[in-house]
PDB file of N, CA and C in Angstrom:
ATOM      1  N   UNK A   1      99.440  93.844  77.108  1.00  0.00           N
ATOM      2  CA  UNK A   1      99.180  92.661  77.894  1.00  0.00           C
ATOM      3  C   UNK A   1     100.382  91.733  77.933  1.00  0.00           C
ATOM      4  N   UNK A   2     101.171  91.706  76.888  1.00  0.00           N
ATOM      5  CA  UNK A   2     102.461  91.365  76.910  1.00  0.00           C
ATOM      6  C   UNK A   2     103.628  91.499  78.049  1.00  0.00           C
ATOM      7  N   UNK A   3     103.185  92.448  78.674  1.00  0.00           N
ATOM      8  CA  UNK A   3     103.918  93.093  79.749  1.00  0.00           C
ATOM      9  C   UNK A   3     103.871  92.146  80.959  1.00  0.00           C
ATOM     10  N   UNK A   4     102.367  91.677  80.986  1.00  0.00           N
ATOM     11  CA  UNK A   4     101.779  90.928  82.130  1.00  0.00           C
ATOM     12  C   UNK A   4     101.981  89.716  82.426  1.00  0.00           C
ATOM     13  N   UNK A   5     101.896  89.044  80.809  1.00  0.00           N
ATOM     14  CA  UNK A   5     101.784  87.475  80.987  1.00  0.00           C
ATOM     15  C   UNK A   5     103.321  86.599  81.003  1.00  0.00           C
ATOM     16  N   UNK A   6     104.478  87.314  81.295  1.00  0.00           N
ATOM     17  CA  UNK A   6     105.500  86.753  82.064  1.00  0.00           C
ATOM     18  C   UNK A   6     105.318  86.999  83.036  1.00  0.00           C
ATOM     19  N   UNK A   7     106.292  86.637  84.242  1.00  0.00           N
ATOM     20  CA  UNK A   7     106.060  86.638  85.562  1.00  0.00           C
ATOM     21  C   UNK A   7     106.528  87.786  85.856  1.00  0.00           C
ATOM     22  N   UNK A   8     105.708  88.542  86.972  1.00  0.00           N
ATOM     23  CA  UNK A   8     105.921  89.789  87.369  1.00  0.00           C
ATOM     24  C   UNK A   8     106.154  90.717  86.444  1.00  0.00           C
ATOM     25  N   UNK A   9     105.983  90.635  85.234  1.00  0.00           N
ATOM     26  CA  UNK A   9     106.402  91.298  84.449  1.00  0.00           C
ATOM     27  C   UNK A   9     108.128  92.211  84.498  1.00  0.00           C
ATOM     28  N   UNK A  10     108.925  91.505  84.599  1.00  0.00           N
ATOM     29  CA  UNK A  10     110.108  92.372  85.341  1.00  0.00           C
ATOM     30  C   UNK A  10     110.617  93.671  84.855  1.00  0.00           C
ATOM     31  N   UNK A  11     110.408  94.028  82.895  1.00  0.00           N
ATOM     32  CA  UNK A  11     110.703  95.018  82.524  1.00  0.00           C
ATOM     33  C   UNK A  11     110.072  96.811  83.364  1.00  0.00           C
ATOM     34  N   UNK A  12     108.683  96.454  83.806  1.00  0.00           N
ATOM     35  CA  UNK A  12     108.443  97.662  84.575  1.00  0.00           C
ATOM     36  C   UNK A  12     108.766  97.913  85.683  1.00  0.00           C
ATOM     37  N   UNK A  13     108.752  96.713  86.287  1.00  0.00           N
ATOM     38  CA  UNK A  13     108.841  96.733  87.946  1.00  0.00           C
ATOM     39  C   UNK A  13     110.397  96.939  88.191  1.00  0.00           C
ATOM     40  N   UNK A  14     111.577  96.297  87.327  1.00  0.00           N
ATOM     41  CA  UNK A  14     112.716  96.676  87.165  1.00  0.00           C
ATOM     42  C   UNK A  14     112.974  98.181  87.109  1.00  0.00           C
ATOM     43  N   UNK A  15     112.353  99.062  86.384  1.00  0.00           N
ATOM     44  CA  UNK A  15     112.805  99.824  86.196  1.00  0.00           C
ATOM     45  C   UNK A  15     111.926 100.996  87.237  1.00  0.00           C
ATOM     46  N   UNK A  16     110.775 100.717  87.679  1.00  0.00           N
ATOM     47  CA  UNK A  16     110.221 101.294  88.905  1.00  0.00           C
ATOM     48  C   UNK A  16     111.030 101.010  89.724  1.00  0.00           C
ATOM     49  N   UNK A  17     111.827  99.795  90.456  1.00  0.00           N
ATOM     50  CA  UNK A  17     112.822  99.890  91.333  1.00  0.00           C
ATOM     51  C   UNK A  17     114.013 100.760  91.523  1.00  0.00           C
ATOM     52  N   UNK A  18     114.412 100.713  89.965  1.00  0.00           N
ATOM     53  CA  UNK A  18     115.446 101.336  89.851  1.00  0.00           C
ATOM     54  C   UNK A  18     115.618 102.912  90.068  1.00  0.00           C
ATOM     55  N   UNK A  19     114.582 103.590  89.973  1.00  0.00           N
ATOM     56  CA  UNK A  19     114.046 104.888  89.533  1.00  0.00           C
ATOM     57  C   UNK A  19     113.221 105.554  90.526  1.00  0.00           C
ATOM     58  N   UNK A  20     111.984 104.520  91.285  1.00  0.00           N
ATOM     59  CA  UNK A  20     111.390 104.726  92.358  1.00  0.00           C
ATOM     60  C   UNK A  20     111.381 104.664  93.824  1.00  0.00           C
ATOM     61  N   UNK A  21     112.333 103.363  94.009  1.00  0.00           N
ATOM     62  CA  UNK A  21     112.334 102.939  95.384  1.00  0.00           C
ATOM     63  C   UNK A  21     112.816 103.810  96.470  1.00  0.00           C
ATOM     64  N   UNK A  22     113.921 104.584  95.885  1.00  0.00           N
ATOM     65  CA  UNK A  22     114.213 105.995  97.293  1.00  0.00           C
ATOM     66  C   UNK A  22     113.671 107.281  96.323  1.00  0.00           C
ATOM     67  N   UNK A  23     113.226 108.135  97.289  1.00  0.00           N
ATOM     68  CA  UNK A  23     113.193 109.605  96.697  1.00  0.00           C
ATOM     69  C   UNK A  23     114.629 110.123  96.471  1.00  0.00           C
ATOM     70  N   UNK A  24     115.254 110.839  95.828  1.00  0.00           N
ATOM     71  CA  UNK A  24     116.420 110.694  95.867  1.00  0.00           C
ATOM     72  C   UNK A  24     117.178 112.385  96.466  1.00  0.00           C
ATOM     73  N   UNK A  25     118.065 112.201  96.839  1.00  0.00           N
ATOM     74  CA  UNK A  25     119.021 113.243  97.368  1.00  0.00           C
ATOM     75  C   UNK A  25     118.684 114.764  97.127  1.00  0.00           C
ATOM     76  N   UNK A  26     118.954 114.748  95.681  1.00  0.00           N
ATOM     77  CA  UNK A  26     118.891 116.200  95.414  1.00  0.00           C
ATOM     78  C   UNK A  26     117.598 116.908  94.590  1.00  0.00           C
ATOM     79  N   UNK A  27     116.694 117.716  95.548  1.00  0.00           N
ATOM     80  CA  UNK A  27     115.862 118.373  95.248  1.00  0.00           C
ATOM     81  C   UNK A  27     115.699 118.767  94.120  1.00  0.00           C
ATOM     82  N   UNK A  28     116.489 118.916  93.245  1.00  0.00           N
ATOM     83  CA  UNK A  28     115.929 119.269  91.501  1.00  0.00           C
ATOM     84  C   UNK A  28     115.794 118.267  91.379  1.00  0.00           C
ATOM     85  N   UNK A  29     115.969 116.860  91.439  1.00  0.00           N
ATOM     86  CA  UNK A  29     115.343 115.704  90.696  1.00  0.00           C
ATOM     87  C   UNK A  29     113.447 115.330  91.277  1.00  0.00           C
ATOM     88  N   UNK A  30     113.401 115.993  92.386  1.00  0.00           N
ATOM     89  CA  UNK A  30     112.156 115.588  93.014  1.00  0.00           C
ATOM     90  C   UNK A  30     110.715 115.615  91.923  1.00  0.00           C
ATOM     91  N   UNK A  31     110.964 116.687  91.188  1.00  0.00           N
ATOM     92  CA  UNK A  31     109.804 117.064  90.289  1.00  0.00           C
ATOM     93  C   UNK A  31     110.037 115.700  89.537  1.00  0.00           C
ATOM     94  N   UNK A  32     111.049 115.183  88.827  1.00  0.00           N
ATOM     95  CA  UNK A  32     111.232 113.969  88.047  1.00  0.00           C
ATOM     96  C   UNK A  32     111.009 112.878  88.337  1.00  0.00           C
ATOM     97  N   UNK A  33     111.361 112.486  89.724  1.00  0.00           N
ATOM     98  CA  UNK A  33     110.692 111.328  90.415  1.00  0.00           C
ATOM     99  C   UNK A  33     109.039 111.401  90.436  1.00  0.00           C
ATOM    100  N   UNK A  34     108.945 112.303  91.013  1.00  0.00           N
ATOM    101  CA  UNK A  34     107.009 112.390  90.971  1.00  0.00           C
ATOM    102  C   UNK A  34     106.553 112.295  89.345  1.00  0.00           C
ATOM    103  N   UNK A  35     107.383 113.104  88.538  1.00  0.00           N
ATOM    104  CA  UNK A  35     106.679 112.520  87.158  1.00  0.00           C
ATOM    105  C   UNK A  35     106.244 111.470  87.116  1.00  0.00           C
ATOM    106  N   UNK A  36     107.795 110.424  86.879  1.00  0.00           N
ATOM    107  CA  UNK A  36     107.781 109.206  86.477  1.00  0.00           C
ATOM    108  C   UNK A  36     106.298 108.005  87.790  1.00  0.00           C
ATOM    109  N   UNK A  37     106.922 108.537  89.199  1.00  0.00           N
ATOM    110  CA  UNK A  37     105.332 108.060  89.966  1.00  0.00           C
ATOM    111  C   UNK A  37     104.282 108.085  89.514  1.00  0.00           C
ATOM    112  N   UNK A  38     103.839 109.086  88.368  1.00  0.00           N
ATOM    113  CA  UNK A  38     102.372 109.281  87.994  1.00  0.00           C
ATOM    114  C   UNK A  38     102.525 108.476  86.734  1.00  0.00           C
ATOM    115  N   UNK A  39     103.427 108.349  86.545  1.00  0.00           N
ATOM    116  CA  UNK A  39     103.489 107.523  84.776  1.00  0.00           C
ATOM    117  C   UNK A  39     102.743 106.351  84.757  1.00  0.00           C
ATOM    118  N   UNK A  40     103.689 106.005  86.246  1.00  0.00           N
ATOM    119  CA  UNK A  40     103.142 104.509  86.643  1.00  0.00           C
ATOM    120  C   UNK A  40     102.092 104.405  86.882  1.00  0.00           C
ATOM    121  N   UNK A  41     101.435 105.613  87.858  1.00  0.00           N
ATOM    122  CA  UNK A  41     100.282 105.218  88.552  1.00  0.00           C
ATOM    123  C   UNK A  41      99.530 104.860  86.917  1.00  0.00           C
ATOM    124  N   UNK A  42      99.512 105.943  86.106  1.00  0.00           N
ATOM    125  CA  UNK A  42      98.955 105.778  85.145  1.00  0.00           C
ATOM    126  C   UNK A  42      99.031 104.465  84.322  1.00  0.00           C
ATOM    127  N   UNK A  43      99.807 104.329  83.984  1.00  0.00           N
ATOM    128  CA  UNK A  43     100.606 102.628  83.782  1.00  0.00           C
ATOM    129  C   UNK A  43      99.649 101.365  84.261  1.00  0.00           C
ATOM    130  N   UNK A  44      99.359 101.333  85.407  1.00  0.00           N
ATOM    131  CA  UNK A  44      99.153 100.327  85.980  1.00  0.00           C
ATOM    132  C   UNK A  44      97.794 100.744  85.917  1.00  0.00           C
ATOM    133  N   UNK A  45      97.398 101.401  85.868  1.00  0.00           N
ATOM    134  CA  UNK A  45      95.390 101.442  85.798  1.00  0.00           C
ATOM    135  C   UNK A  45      95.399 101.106  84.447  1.00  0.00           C
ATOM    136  N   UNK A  46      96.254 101.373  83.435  1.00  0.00           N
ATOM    137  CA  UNK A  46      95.857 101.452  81.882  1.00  0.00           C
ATOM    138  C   UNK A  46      96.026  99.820  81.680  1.00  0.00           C
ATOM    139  N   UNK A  47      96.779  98.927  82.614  1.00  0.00           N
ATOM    140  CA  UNK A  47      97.194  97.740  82.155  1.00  0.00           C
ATOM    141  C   UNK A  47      95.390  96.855  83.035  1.00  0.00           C
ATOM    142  N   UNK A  48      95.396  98.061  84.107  1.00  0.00           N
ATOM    143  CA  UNK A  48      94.471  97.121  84.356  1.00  0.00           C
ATOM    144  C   UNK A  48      93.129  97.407  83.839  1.00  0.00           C
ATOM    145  N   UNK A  49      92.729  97.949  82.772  1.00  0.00           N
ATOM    146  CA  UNK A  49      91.637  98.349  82.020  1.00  0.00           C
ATOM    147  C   UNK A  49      91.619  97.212  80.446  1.00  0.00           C
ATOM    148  N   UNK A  50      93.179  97.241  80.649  1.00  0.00           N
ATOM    149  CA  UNK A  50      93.341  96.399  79.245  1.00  0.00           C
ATOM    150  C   UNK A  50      93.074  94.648  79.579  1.00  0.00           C
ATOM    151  N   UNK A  51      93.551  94.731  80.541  1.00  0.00           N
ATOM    152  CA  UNK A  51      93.132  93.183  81.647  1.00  0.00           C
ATOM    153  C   UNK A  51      91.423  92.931  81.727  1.00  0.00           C
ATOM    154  N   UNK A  52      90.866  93.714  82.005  1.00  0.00           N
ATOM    155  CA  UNK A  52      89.568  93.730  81.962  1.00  0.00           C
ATOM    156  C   UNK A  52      88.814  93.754  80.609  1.00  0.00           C
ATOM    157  N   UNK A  53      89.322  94.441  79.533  1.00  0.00           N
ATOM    158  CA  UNK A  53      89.018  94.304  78.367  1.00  0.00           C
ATOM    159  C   UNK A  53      89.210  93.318  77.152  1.00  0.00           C
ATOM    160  N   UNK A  54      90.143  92.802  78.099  1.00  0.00           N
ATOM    161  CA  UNK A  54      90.404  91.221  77.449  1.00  0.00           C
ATOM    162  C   UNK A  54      89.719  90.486  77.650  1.00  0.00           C
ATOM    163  N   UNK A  55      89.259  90.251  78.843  1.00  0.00           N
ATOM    164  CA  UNK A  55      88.362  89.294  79.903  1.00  0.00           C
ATOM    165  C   UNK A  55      87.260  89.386  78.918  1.00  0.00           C
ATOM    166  N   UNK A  56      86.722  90.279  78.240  1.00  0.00           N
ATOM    167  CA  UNK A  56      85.613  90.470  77.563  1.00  0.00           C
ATOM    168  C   UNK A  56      85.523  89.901  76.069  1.00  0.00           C
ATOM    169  N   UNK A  57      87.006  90.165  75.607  1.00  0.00           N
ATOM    170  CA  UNK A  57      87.427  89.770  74.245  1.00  0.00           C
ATOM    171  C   UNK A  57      87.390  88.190  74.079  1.00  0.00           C
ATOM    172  N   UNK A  58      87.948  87.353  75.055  1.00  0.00           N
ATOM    173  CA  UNK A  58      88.832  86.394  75.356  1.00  0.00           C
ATOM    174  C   UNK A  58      87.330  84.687  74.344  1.00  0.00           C
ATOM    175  N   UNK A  59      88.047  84.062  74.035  1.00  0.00           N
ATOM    176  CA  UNK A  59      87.197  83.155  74.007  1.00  0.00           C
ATOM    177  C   UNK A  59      87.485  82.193  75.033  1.00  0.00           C
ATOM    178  N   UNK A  60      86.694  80.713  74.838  1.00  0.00           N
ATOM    179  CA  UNK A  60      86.319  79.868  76.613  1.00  0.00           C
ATOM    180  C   UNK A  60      87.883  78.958  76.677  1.00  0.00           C
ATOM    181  N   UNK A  61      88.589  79.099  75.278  1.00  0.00           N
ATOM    182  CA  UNK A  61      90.070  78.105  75.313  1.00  0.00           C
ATOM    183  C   UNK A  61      90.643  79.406  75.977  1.00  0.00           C
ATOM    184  N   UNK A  62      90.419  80.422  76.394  1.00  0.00           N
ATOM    185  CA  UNK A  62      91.798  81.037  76.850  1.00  0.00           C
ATOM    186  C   UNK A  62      91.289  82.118  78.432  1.00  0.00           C
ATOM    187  N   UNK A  63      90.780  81.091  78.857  1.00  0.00           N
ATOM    188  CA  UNK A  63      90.310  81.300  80.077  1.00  0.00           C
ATOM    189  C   UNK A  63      91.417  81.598  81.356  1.00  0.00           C
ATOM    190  N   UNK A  64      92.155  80.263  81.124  1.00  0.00           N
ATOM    191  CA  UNK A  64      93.647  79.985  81.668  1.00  0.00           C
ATOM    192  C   UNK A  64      94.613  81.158  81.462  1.00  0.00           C
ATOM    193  N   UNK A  65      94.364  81.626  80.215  1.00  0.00           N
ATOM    194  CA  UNK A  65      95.605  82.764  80.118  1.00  0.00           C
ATOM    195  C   UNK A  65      94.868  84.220  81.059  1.00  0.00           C
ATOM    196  N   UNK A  66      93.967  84.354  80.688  1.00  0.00           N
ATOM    197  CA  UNK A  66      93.395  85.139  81.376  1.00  0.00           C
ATOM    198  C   UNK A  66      93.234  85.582  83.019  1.00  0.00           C
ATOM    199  N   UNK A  67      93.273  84.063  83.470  1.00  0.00           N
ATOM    200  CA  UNK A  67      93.697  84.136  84.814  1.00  0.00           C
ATOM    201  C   UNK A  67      95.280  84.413  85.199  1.00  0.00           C
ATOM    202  N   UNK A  68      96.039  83.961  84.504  1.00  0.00           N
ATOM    203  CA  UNK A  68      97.186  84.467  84.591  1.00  0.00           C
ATOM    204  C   UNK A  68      97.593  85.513  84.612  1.00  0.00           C
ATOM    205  N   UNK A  69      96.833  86.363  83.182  1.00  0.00           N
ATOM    206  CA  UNK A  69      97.468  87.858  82.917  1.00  0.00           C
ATOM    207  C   UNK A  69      96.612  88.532  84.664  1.00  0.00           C
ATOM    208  N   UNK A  70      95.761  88.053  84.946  1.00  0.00           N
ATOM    209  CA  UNK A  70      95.194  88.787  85.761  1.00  0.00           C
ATOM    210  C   UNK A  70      95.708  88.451  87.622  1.00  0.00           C
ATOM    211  N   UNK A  71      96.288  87.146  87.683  1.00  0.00           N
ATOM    212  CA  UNK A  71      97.361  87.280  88.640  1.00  0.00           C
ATOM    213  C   UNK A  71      98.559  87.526  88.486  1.00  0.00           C
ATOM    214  N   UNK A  72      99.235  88.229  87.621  1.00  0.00           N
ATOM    215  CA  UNK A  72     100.690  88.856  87.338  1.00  0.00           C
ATOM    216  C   UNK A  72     100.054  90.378  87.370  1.00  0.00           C
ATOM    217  N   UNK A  73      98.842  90.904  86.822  1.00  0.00           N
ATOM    218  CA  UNK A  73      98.877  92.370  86.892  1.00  0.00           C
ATOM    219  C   UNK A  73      98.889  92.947  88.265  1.00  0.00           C
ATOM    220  N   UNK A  74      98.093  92.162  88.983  1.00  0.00           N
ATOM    221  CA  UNK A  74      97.996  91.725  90.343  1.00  0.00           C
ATOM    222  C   UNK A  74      99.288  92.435  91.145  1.00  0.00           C
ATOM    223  N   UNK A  75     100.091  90.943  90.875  1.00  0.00           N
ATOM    224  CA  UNK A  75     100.972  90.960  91.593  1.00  0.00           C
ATOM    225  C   UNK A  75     101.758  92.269  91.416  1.00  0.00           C
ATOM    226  N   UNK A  76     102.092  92.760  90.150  1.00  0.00           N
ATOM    227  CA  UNK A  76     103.126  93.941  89.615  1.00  0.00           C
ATOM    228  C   UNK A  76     102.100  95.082  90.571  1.00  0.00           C
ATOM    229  N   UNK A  77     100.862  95.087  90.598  1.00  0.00           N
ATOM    230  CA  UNK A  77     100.749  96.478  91.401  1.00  0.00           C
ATOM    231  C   UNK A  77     100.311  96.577  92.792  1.00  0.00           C
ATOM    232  N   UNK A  78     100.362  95.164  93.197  1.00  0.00           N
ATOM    233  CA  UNK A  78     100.998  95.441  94.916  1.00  0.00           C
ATOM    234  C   UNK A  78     102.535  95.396  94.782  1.00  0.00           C
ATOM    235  N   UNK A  79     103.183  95.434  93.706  1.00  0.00           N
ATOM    236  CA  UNK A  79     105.209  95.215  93.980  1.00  0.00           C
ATOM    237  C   UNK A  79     104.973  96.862  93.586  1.00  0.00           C
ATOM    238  N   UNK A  80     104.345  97.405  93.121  1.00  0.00           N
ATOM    239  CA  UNK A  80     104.309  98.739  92.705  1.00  0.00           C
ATOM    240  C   UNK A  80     103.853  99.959  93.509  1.00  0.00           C
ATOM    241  N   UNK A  81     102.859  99.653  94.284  1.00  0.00           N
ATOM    242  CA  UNK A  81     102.364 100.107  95.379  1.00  0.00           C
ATOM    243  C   UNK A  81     103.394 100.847  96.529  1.00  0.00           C
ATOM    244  N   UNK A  82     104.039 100.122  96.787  1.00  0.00           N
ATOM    245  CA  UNK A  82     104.772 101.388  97.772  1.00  0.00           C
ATOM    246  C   UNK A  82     105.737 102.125  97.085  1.00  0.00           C
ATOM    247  N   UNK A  83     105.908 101.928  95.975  1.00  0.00           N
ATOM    248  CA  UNK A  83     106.376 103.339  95.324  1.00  0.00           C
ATOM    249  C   UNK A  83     105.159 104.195  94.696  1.00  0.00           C
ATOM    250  N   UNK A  84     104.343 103.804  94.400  1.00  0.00           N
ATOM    251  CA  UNK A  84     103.551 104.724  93.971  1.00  0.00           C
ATOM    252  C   UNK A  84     102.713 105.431  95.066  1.00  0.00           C
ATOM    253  N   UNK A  85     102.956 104.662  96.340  1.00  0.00           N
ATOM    254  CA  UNK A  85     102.079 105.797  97.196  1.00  0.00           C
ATOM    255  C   UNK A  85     102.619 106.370  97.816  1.00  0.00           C
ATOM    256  N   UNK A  86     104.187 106.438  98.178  1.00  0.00           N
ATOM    257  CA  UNK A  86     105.498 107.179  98.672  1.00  0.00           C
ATOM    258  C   UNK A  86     105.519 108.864  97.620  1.00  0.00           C
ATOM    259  N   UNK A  87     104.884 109.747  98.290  1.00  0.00           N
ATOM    260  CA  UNK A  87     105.029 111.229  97.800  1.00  0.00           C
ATOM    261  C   UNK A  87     106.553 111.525  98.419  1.00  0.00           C
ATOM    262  N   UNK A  88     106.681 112.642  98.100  1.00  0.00           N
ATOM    263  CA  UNK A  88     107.963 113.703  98.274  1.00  0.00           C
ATOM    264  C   UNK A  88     107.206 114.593  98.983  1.00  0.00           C
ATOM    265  N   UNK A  89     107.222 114.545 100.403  1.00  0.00           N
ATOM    266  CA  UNK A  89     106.960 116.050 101.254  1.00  0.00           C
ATOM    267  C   UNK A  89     106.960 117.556 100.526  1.00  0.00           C
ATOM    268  N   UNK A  90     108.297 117.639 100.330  1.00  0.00           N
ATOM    269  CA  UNK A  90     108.159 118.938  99.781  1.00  0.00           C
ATOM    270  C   UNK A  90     108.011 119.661  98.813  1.00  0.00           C
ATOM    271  N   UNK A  91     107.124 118.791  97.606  1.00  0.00           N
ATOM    272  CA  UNK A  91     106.414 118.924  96.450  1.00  0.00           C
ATOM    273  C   UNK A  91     105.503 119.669  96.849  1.00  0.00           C
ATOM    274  N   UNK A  92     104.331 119.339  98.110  1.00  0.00           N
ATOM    275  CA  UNK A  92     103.086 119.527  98.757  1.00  0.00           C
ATOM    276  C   UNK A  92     103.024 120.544  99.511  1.00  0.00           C
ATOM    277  N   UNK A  93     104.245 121.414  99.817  1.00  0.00           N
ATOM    278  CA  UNK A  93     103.742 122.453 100.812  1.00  0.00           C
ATOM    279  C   UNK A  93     102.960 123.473 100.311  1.00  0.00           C
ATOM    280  N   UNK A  94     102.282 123.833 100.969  1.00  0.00           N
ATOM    281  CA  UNK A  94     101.688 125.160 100.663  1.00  0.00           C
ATOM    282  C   UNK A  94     102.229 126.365  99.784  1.00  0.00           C
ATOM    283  N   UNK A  95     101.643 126.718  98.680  1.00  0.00           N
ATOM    284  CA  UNK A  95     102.545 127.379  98.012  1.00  0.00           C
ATOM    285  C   UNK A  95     101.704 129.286  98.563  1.00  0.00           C
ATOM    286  N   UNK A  96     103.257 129.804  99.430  1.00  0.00           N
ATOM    287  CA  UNK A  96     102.996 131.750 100.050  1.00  0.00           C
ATOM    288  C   UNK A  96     102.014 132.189  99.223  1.00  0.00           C
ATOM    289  N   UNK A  97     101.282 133.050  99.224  1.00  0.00           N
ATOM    290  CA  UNK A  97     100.643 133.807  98.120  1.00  0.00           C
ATOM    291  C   UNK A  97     100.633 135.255  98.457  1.00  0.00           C
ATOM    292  N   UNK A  98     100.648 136.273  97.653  1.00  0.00           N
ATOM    293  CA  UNK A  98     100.549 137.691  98.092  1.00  0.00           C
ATOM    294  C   UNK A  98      99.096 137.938  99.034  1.00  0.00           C
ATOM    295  N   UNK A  99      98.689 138.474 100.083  1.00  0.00           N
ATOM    296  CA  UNK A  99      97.704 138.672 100.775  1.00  0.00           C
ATOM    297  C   UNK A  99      96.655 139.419  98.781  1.00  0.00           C
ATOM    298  N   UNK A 100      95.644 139.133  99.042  1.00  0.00           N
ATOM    299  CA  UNK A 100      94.661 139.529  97.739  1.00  0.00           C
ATOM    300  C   UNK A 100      94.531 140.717  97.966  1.00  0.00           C
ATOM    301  N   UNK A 101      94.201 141.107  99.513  1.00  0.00           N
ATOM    302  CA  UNK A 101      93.852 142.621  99.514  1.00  0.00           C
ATOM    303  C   UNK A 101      94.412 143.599  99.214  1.00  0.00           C
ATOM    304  N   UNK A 102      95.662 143.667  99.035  1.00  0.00           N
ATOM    305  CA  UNK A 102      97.025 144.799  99.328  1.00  0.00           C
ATOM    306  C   UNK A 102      97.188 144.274  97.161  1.00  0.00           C
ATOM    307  N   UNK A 103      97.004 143.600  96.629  1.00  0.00           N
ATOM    308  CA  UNK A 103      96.717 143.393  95.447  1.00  0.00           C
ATOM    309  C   UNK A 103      95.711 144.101  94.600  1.00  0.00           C
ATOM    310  N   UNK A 104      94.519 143.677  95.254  1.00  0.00           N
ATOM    311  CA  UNK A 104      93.324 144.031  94.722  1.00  0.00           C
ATOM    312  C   UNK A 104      93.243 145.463  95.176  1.00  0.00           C
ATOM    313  N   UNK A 105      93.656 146.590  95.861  1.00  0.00           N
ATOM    314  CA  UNK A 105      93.397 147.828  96.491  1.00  0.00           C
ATOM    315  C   UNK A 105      94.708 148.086  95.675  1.00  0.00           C
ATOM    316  N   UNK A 106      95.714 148.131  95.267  1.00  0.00           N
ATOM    317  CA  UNK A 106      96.681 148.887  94.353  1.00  0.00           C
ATOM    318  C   UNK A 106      96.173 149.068  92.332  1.00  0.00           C
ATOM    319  N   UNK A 107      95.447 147.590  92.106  1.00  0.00           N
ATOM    320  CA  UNK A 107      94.648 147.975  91.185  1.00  0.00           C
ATOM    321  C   UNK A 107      94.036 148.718  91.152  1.00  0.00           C
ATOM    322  N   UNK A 108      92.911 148.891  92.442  1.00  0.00           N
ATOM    323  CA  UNK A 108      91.526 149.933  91.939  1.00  0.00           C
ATOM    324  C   UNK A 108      92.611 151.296  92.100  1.00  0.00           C
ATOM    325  N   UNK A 109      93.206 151.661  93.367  1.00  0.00           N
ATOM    326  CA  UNK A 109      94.007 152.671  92.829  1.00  0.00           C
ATOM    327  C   UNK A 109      94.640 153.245  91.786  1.00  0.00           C
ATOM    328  N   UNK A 110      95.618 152.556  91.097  1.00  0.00           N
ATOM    329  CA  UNK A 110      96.191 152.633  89.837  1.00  0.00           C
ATOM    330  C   UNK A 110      94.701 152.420  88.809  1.00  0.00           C
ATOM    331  N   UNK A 111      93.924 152.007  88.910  1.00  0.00           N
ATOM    332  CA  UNK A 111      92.494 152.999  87.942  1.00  0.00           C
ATOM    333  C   UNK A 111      92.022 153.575  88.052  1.00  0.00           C
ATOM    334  N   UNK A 112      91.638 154.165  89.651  1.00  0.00           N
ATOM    335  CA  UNK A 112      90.915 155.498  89.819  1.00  0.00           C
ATOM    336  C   UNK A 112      92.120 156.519  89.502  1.00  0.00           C
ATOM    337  N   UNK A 113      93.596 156.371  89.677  1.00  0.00           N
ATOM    338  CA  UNK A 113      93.857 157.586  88.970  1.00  0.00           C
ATOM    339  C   UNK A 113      94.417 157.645  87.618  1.00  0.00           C
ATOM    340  N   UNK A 114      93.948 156.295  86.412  1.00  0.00           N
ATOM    341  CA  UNK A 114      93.978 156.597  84.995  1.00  0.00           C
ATOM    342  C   UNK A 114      92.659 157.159  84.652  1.00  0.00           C
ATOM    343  N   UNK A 115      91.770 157.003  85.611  1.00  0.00           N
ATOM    344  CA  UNK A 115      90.407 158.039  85.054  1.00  0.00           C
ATOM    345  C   UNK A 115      90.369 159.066  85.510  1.00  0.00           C
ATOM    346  N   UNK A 116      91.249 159.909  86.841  1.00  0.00           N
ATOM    347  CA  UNK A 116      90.870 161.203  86.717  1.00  0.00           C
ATOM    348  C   UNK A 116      91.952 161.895  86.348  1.00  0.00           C
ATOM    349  N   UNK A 117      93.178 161.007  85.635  1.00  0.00           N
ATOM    350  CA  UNK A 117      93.792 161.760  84.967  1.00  0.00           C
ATOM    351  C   UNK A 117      93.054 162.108  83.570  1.00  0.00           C
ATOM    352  N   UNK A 118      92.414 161.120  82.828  1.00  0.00           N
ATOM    353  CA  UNK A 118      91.885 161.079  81.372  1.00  0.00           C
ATOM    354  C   UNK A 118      90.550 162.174  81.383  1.00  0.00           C
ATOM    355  N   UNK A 119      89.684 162.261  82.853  1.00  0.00           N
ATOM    356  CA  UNK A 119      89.064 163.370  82.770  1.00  0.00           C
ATOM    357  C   UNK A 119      89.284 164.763  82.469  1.00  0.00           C
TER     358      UNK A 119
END
């Protein structure tokens, strides 16, 4: 919650900028960018579960802070938002697959003739 209750929290969002804001150039890093995207996504639901779980903790003197942490978490995940919903195209394509049939018909072959050899 520490994260939250400065403004904008700048240590994450800094470094989501730095890391997130373009997809970057060269295709071996793509898998790494999408990591770190899910870190966040993850990140930012976990901050906002802990935001909510405070709300619960909190006594009636710290009402004020509470509204705070909860307009800075706010704010950090609409500043977070278009990197986290910016995919990489070509993570997502369709991945070829061998047709099943021309698969599955060389198996039963290659066993119908380990059994009438073993006969």
């Amino acid at each position: 919650l520490c994260l939250l209750s400065s403004s904008l929290a700048p240590g994450p969002l800094e470094v989501a900028q730095v890391f997130l804001n373009e997809i970057p150039a060269d295709p071996k890093l793509f898998r790494h960018h999408n990591k770190l995207r899910l870190c966040f996504k993850e990140f930012i639901m976990r901050c906002g579960e802990a935001v909510e779980k405070n709300k619960h903790l909190i006594t009636s003197d710290q009402k004020e802070y509470q509204q705070e942490l909860k307009k800075n978490y706010n704010r950090l995940r609409e500043n977070l938002r278009p990197m986290l919903e910016r995919k990489i195209p070509e993570l997502y394509k369709p991945i070829i697959r061998p047709r099943l049939e021309n698969r599955d018909s060389f198996k039963r072959l290659s066993f119908r003739r380990n059994v009438e050899e073993n006969s």
